[in-house]
Protein backbone atom coordinates (compact mmCIF):
# COMPACT_ATOMS: atom_id res chain seq x y z
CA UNK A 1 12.24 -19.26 7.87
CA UNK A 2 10.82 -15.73 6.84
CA UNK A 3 12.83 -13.93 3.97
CA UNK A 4 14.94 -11.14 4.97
CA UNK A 5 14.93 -7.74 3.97
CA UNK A 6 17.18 -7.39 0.90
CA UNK A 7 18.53 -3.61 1.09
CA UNK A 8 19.66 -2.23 -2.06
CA UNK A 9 21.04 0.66 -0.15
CA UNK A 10 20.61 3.27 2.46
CA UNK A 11 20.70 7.19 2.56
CA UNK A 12 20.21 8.99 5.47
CA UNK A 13 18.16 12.46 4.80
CA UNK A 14 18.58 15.65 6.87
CA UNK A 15 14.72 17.12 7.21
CA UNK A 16 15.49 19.28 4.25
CA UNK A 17 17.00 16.78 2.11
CA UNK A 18 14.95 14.70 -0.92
CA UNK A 19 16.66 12.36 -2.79
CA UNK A 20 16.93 13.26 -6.29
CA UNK A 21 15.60 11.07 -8.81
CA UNK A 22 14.13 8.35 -7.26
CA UNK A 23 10.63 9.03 -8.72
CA UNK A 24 12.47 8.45 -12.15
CA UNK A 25 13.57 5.30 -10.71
CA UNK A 26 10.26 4.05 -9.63
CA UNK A 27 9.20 4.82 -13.13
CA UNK A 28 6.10 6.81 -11.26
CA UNK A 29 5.17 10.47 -10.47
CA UNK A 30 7.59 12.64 -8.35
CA UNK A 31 8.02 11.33 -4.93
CA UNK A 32 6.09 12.23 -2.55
CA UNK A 33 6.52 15.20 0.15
CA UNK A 34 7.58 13.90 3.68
CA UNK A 35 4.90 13.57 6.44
CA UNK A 36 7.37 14.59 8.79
CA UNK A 37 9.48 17.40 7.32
CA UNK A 38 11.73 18.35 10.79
CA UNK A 39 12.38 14.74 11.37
CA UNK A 40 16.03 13.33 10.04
CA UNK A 41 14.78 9.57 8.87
CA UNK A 42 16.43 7.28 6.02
CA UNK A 43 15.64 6.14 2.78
CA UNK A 44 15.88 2.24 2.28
CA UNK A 45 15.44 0.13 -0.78
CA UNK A 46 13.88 -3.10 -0.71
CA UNK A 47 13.35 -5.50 -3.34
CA UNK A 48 10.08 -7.25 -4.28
CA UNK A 49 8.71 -9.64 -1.44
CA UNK A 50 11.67 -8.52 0.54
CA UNK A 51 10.30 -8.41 4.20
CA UNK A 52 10.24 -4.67 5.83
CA UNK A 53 9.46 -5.60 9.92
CA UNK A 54 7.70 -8.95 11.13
CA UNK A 55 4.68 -9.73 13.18
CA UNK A 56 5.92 -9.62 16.80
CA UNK A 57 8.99 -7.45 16.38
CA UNK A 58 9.48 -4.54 18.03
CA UNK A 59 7.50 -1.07 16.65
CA UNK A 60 10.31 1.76 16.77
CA UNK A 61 9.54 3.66 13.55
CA UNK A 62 7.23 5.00 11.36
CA UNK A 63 7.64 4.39 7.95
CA UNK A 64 6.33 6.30 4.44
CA UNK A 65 6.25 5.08 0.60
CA UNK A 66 8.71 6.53 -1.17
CA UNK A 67 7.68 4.80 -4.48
CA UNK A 68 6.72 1.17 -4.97
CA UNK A 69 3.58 -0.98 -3.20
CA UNK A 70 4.09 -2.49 0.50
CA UNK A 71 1.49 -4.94 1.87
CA UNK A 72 0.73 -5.65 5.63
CA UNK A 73 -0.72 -8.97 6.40
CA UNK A 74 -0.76 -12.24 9.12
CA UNK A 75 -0.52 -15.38 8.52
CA UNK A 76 -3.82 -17.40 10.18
CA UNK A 77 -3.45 -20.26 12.36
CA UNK A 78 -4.15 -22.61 9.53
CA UNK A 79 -1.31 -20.84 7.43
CA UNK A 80 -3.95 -18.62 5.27
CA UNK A 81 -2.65 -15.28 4.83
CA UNK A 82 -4.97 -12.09 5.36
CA UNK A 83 -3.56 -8.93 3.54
CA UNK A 84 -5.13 -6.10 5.87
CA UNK A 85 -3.63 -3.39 3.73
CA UNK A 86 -1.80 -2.12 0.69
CA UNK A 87 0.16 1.46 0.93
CA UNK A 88 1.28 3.42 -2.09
CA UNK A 89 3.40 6.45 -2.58
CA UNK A 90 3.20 8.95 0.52
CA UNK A 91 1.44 6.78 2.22
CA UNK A 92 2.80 6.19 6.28
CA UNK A 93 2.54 2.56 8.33
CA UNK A 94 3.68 1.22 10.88
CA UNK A 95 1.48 2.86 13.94
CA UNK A 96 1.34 0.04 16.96
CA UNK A 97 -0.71 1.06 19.87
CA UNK A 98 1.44 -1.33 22.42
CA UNK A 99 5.43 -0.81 20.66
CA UNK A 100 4.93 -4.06 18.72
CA UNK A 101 4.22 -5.04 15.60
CA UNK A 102 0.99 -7.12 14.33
CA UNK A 103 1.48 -7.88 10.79
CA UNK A 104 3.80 -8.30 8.69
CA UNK A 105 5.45 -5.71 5.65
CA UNK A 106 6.43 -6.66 2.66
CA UNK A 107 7.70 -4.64 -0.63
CA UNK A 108 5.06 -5.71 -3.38
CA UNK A 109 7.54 -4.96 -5.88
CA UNK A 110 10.99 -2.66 -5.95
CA UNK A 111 10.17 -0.36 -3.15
CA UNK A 112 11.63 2.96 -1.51
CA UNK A 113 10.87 3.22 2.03
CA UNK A 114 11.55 6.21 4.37
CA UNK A 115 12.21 5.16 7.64
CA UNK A 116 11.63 7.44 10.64
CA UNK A 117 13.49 5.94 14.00
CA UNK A 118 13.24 9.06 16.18
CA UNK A 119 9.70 9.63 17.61
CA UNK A 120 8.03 12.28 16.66
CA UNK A 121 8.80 15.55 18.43
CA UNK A 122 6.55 18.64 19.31
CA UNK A 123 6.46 20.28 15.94
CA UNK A 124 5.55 16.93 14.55
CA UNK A 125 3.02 15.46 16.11
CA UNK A 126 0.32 17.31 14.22
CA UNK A 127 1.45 15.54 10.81
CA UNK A 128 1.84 12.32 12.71
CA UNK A 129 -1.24 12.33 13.82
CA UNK A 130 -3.17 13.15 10.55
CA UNK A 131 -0.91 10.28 8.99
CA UNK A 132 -2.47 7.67 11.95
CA UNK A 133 -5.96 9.31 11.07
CA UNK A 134 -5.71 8.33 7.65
CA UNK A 135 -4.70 4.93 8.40
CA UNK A 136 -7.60 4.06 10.22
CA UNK A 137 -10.11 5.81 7.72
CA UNK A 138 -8.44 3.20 5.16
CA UNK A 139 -8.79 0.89 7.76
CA UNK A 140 -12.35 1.07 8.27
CA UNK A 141 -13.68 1.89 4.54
CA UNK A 142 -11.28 -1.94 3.78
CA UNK A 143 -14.08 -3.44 6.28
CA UNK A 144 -16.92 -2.00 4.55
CA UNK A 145 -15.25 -3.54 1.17
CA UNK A 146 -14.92 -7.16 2.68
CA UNK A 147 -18.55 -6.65 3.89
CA UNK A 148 -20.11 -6.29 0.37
CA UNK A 149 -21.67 -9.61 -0.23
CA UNK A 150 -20.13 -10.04 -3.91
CA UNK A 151 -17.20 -10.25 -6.13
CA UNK A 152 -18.43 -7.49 -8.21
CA UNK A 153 -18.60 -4.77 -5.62
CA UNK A 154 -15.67 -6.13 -3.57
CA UNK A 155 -13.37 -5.57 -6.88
CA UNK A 156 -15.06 -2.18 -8.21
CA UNK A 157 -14.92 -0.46 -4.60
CA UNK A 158 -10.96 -1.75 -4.61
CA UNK A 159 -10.66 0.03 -8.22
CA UNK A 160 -11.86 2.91 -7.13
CA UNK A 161 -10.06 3.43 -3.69
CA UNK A 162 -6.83 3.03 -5.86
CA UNK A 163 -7.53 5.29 -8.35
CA UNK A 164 -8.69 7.78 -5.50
CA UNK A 165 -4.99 6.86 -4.04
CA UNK A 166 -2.86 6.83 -6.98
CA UNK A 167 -4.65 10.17 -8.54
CA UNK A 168 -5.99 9.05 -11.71
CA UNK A 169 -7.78 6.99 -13.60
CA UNK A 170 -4.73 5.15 -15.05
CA UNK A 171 -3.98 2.71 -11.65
CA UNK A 172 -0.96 0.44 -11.47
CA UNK A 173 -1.23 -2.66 -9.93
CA UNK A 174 1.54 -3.57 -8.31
CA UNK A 175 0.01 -6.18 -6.68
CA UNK A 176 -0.78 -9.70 -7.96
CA UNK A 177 -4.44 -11.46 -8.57
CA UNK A 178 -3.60 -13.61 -5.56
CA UNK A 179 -2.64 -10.36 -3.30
CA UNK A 180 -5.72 -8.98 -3.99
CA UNK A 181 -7.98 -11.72 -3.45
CA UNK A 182 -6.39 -12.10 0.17
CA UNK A 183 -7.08 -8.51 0.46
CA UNK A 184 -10.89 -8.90 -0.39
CA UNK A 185 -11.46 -12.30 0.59
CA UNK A 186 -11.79 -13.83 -3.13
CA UNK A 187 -10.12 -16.28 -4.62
CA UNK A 188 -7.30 -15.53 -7.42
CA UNK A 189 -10.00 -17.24 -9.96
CA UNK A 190 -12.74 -14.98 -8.98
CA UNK A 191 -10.47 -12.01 -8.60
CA UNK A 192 -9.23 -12.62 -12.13
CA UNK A 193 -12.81 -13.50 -13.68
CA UNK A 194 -14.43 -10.39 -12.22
CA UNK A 195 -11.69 -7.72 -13.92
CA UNK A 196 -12.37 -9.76 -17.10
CA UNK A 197 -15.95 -9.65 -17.28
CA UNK A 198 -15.15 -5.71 -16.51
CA UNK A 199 -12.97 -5.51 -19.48
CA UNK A 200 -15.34 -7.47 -21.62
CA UNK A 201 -18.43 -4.72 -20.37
CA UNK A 202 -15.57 -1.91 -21.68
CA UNK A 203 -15.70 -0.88 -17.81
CA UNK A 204 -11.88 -1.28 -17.54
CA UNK A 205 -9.00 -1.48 -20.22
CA UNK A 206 -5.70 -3.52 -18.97
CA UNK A 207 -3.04 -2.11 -20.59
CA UNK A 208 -0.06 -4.55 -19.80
CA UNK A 209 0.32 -6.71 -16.82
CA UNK A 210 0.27 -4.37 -14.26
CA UNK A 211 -1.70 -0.88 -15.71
CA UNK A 212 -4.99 -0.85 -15.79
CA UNK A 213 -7.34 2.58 -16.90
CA UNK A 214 -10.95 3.00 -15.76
CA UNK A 215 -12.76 3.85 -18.62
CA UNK A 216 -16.55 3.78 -16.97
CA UNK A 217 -16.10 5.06 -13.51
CA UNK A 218 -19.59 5.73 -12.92
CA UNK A 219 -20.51 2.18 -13.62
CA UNK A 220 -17.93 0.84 -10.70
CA UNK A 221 -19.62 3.60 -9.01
CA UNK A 222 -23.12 2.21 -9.19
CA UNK A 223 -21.98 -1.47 -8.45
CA UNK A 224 -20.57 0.05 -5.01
CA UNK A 225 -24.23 2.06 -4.21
């Protein structure tokens, strides 16, 4: 049996409304604006590995990062899991082309999720669809990553589209050594031997178990040419 979603608690946000102070929480820069500023939606707090939807389940919202790390993956028919995407603050998931859901969300770590039930309405569906837009860009340059034929590329290009995404070169990652491997493909030895021959080359400095600072971007740069 799948975990269930383990709700801190829920606030339900008028379009205008933010909710004060949850950036603070998250421990991370000020939360993000909302795609969808003239939809009501609510704000729910889920706890790390806590389960957001399920594969199969019916698709009835659209969902943004508040603050925290969520994961979408599926489980394979020989029970390998396949991480098809990570989404950080301001970030929106959850688009379905048939009303039902295909992976599975998770909450890397404490997470904030705004939750929009209502469909989108006339004077949204301009920010909706930029939102799905920028999904599938993510979606297609994650193929190009998993196409690279080694380690080495796989883990610079996945350095540099979260420090593109995060907005500096000081990146958190939420996300464990195994997460990211079934994101590229790698195993969690090869994921964790790659970032230390990059620290060793003074290409990246881990600073604690989750921050990590870029200090030669145009070396990751040149491994992804």
């Amino acid at each position: 049996m799948r975990p269930q979603p383990a709700t801190v608690s829920q606030v339900t946000l008028s379009p205008a409304s933010r909710l004060p102070g949850v950036g603070d929480l998250a421990g991370r820069r000020s939360a993000p604006a909302s795609f969808a500023p003239g939809q009501p939606h609510q704000i729910v707090f889920f706890e790390a590995n806590a389960e957001i939807y399920a594969q199969g389940e019916r698709a009835a919202a659209l969902y943004q990062v508040e603050y925290g790390v969520v994961r979408l993956y599926r489980l394979l028919s020989d029970g390998r899991r396949q991480i098809s995407a990570f989404h950080v603050a301001g970030e929106v998931f959850g688009f379905e082309a048939d009303g039902q859901h295909h992976f599975f969300a998770e909450a890397v770590g404490d997470a904030g999720i705004r939750i929009f039930r209502q469909p989108a309405g006339e004077g949204n569906w301009r920010p909706t669809l930029d939102a799905a837009l920028a999904a599938l860009v993510r979606a297609q340059e994650h193929l190009l990553v998993v196409g690279r034929q080694n380690a080495a590329e796989r883990v610079a290009a996945f350095l540099l589209d979260m420090m593109q995404r995060q907005g500096g070169e000081c990146i958190e990652l939420a996300m464990s050594r195994t997460d990211i491997g079934d994101y590229l493909g790698l195993t969690i030895e090869t994921v964790s031997r790659t970032l230390s021959k990059f620290k060793s080359a003074e290409v990246v400095q881990l600073e604690g178990r989750r921050l990590l600072k870029i200090a030669d971007v145009r070396a990751l740069r040149a491994l992804c040419t």
